[in-house]
Protein backbone atom coordinates (compact mmCIF):
# COMPACT_ATOMS: atom_id res chain seq x y z
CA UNK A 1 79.50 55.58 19.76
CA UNK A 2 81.24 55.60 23.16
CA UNK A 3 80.18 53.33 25.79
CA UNK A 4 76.67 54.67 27.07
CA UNK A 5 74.71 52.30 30.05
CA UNK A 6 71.58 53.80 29.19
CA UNK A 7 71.68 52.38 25.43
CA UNK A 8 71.22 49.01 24.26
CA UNK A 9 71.66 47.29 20.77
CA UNK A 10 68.60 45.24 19.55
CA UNK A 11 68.79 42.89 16.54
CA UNK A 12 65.91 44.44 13.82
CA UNK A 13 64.68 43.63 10.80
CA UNK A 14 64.02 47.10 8.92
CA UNK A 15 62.22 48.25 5.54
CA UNK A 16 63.31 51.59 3.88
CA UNK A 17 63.37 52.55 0.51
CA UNK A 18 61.23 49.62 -0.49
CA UNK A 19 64.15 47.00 0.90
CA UNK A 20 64.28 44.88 3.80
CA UNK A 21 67.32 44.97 5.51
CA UNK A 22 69.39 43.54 9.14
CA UNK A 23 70.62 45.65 11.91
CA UNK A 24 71.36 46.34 14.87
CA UNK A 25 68.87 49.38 16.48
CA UNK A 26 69.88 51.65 19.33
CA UNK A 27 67.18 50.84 22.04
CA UNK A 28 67.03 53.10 25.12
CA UNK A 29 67.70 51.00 28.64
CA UNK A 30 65.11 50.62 31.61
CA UNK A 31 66.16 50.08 34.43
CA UNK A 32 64.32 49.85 37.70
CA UNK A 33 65.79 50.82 41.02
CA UNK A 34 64.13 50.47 44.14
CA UNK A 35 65.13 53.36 46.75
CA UNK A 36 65.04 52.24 50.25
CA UNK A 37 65.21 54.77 53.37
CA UNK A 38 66.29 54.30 56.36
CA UNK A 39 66.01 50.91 55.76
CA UNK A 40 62.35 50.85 54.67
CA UNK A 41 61.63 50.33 51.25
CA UNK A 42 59.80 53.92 49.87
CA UNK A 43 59.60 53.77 46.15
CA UNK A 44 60.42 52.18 42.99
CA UNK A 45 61.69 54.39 39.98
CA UNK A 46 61.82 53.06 36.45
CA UNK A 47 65.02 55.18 34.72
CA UNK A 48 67.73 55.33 32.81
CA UNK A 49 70.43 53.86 34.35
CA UNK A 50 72.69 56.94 34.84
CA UNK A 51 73.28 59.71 37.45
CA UNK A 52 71.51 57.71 39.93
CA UNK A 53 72.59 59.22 43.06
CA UNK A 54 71.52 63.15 41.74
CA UNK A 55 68.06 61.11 40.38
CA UNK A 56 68.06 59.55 44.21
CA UNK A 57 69.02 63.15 45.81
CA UNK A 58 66.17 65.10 44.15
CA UNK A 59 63.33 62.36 44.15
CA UNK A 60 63.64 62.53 47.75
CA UNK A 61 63.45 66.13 47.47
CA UNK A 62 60.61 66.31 45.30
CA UNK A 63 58.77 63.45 47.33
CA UNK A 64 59.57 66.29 50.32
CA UNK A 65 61.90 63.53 52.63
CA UNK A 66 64.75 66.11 52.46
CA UNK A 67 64.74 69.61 52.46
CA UNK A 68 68.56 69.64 51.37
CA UNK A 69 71.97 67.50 50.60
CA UNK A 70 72.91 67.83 54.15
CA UNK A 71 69.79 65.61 55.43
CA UNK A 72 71.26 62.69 53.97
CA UNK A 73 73.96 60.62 56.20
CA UNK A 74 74.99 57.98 54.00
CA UNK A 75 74.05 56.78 50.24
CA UNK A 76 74.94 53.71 48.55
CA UNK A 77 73.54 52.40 45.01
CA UNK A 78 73.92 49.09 44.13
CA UNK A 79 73.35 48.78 40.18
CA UNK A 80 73.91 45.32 40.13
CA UNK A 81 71.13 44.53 42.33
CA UNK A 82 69.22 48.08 41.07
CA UNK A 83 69.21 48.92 45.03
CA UNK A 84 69.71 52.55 46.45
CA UNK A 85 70.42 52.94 49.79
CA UNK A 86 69.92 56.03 51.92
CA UNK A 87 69.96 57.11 55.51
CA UNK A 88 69.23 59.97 57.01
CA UNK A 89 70.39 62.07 59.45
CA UNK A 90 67.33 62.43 61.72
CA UNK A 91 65.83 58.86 61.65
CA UNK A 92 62.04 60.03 62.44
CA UNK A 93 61.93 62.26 59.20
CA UNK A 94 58.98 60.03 57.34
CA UNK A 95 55.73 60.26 58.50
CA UNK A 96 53.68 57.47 57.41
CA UNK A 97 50.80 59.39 57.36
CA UNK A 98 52.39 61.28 54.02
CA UNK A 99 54.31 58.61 52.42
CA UNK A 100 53.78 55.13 51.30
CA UNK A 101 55.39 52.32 49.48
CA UNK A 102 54.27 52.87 45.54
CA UNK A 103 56.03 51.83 42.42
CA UNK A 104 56.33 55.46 39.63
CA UNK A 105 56.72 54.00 36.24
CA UNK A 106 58.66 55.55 33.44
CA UNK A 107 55.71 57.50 31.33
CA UNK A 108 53.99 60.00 33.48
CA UNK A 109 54.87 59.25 37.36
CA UNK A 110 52.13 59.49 39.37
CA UNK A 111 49.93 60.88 37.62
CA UNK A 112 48.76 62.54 40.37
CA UNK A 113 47.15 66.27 41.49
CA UNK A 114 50.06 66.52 42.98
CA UNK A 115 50.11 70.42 44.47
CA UNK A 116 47.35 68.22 46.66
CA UNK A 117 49.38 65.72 48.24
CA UNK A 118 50.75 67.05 51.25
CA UNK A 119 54.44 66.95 50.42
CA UNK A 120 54.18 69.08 47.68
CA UNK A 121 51.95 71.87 49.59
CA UNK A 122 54.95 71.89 51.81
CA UNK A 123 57.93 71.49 49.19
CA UNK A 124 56.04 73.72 46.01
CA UNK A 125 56.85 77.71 47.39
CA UNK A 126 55.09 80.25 44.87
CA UNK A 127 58.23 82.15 42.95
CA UNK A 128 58.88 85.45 42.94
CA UNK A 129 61.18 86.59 40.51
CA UNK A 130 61.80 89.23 38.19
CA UNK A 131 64.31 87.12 35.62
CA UNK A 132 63.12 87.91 32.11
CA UNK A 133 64.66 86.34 28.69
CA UNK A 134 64.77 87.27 25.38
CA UNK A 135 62.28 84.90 22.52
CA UNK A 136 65.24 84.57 20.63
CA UNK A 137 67.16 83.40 23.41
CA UNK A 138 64.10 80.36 23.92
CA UNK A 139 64.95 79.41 20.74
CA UNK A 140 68.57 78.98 21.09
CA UNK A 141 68.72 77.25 24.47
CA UNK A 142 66.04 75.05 22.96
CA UNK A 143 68.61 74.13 20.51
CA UNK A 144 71.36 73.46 23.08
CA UNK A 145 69.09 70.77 24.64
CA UNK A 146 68.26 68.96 21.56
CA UNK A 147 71.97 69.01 20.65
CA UNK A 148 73.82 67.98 24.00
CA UNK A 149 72.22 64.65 24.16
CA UNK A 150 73.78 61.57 22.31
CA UNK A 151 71.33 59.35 23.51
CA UNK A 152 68.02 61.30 22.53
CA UNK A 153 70.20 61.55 18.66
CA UNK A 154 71.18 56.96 19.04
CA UNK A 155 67.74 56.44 20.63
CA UNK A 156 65.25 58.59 20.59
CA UNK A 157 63.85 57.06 23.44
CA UNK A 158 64.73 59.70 26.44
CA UNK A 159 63.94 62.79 28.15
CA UNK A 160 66.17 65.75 27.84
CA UNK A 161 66.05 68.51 31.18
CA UNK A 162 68.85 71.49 31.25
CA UNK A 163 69.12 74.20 33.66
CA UNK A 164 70.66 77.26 31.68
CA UNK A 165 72.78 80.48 32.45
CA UNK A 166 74.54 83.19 31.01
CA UNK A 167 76.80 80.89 29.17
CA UNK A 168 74.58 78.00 28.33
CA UNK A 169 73.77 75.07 29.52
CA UNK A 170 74.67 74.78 33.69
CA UNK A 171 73.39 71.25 33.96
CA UNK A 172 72.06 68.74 31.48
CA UNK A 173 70.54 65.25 31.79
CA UNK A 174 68.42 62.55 30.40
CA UNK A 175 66.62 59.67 30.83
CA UNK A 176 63.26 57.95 29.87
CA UNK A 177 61.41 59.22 32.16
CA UNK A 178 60.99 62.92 32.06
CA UNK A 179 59.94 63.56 35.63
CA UNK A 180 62.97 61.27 36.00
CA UNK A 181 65.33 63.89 33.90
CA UNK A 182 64.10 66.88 36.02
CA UNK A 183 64.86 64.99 39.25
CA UNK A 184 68.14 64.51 38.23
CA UNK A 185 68.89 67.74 37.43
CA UNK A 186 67.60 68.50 40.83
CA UNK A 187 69.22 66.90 42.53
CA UNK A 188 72.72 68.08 41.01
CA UNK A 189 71.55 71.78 42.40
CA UNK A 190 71.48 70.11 45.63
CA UNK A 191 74.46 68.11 45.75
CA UNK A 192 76.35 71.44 43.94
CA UNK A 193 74.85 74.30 46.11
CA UNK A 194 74.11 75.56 42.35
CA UNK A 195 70.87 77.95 42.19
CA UNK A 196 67.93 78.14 39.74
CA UNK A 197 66.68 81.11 40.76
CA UNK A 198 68.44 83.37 37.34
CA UNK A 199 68.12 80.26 35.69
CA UNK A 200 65.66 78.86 33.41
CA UNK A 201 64.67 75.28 32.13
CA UNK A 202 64.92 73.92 29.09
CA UNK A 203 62.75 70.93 28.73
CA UNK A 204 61.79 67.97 26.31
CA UNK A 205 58.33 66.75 27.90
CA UNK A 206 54.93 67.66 27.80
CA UNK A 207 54.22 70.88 30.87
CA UNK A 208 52.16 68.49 33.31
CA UNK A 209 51.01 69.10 36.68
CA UNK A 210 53.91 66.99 37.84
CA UNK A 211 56.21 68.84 35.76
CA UNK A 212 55.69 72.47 36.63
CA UNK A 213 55.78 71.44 40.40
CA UNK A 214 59.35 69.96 39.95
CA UNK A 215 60.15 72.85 38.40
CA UNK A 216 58.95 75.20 40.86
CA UNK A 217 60.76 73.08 43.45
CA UNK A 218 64.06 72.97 41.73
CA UNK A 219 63.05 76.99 42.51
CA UNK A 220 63.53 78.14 38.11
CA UNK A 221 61.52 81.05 36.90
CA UNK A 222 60.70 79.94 33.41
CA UNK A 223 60.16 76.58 32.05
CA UNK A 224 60.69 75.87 28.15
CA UNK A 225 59.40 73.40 26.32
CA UNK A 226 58.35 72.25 22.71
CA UNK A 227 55.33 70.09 23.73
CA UNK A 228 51.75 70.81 24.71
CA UNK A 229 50.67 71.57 28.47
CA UNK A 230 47.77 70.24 30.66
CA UNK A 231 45.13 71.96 31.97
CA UNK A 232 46.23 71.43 35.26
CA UNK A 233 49.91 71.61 34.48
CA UNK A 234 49.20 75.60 33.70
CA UNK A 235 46.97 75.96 36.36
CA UNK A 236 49.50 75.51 38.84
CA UNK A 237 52.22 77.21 36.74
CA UNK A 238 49.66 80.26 36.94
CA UNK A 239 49.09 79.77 40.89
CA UNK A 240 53.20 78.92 41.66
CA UNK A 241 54.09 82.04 39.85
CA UNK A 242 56.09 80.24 36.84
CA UNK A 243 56.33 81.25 33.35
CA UNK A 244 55.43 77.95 31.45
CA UNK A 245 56.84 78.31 27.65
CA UNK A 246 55.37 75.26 25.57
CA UNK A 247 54.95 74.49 21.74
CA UNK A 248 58.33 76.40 21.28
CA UNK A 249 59.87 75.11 17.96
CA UNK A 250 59.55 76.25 14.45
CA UNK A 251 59.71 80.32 15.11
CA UNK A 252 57.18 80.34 17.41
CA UNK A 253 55.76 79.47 21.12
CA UNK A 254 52.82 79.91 23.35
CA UNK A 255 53.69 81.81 26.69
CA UNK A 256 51.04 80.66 29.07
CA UNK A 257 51.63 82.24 31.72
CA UNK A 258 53.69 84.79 33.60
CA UNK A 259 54.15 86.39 30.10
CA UNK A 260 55.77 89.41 31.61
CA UNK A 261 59.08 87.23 32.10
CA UNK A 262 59.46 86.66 28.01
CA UNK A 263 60.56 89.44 26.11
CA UNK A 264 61.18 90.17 22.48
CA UNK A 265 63.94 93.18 21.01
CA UNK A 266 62.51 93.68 17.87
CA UNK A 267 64.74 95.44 14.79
């Protein structure tokens, strides 16, 4: 295996096949890295440490501190120190009143209602589109995801988001956070001028309420996935106008809602 920052060895003592044996075990990286703006510390993000500056790029967007690449005068990430630096170009862009210093751990970020935070009723536009794919076609991007990640195959330990077109996969990424994966990805469409609006997502994690807002933001029609939903999660998929896709793996899938977007050629 190539060099890979996000993967670490640890030193295991394993029983299979009713023997005890010594390795070394491919253990997926943390890595914390506090994002300061405009000088002013503004969050902590535990990650993967890869692809920080797209992770920075669309947190921010998310979070609703930029509305695009071009808001952002200077970055700088310092991985030694786990440090990301970023100034804006207007200097009075954060309102205290809607952010505040918290730390978003690696499992489920916020945890939060989050279409009622007042970012995201400003940053979460309902989607209007009239994309449709074919099942089979679910099935085979799902299978792109699974396969274009080394990591996920070493580790098992990460997150896998991919935005996908006509040819496949546009943009892929990982890391061990999955909120963390689909800000990435994110913030590539930013820093590329790349649209999501004919595209759809293919995605490893669970459809929360945090999810299906990132997705709506990174402005995709349809969001596939092979685990469960929340309650909430499809709630706001249903309100936002995305077709949430879970449970899709072994020849089937639930289409929750937007069905209309999901459709099947039958022989």
């Amino acid at each position: 295996m190539s060099f890979d920052p996000s993967v670490t060895e640890w030193s295991i003592r394993k029983y299979a096949g009713d023997a005890w044996t010594e390795e070394d075990d491919p253990v997926a990286v943390e890595f914390p890295l506090t994002v300061f703006v405009n000088d002013a510390e503004f969050a902590t993000l535990v990650c993967s440490p890869t692809h920080l500056e797209e992770m920075t790029v669309g947190f921010l967007a998310s979070e609703g501190v930029i509305r695009s690449h071009g808001d952002i005068a200077d970055m700088s990430i310092d991985t030694e120190r786990g440090f990301a630096y970023v100034g804006l170009v207007r200097k009075d862009t954060l309102d205290p009143a809607i952010f505040s210093k918290r730390r978003i751990g690696s499992c489920c970020g916020k945890s939060r209602q989050s279409y009622y935070f007042h970012a995201d009723a400003q940053t979460a536009k309902p989607i209007e589109s009239s994309l449709t794919i074919d099942a089979a076609r679910c099935y085979e991007l799902m299978r792109h995801l699974h396969s274009a990640s080394d990591t996920h195959r070493h580790t098992g330990g990460v997150h896998g988001a991919a935005l996908c077109g006509d040819m496949g996969i546009a943009a892929h990424y990982t890391d061990i956070g999955r909120h963390n994966a689909l800000d990435k990805l994110y913030g590539y469409c930013l820093m590329h001028g790349l649209s999501a609006a004919d595209k759809p997502i293919a995605f490893s994690g669970r459809l929360s309420s945090e999810v299906v807002l990132k997705a709506v933001k990174i402005g995709s029609p349809i969001l596939l996935s092979k685990s469960a939903p929340t309650d909430l999660g499809l709630a706001l998929a249903d309100e936002l106008g995305l077709t949430a896709v879970g449970f899709l793996r072994g020849g089937g899938m639930n289409v929750y809602t937007h069905p209309e977007r999901i459709v099947a050629h039958f022989m």
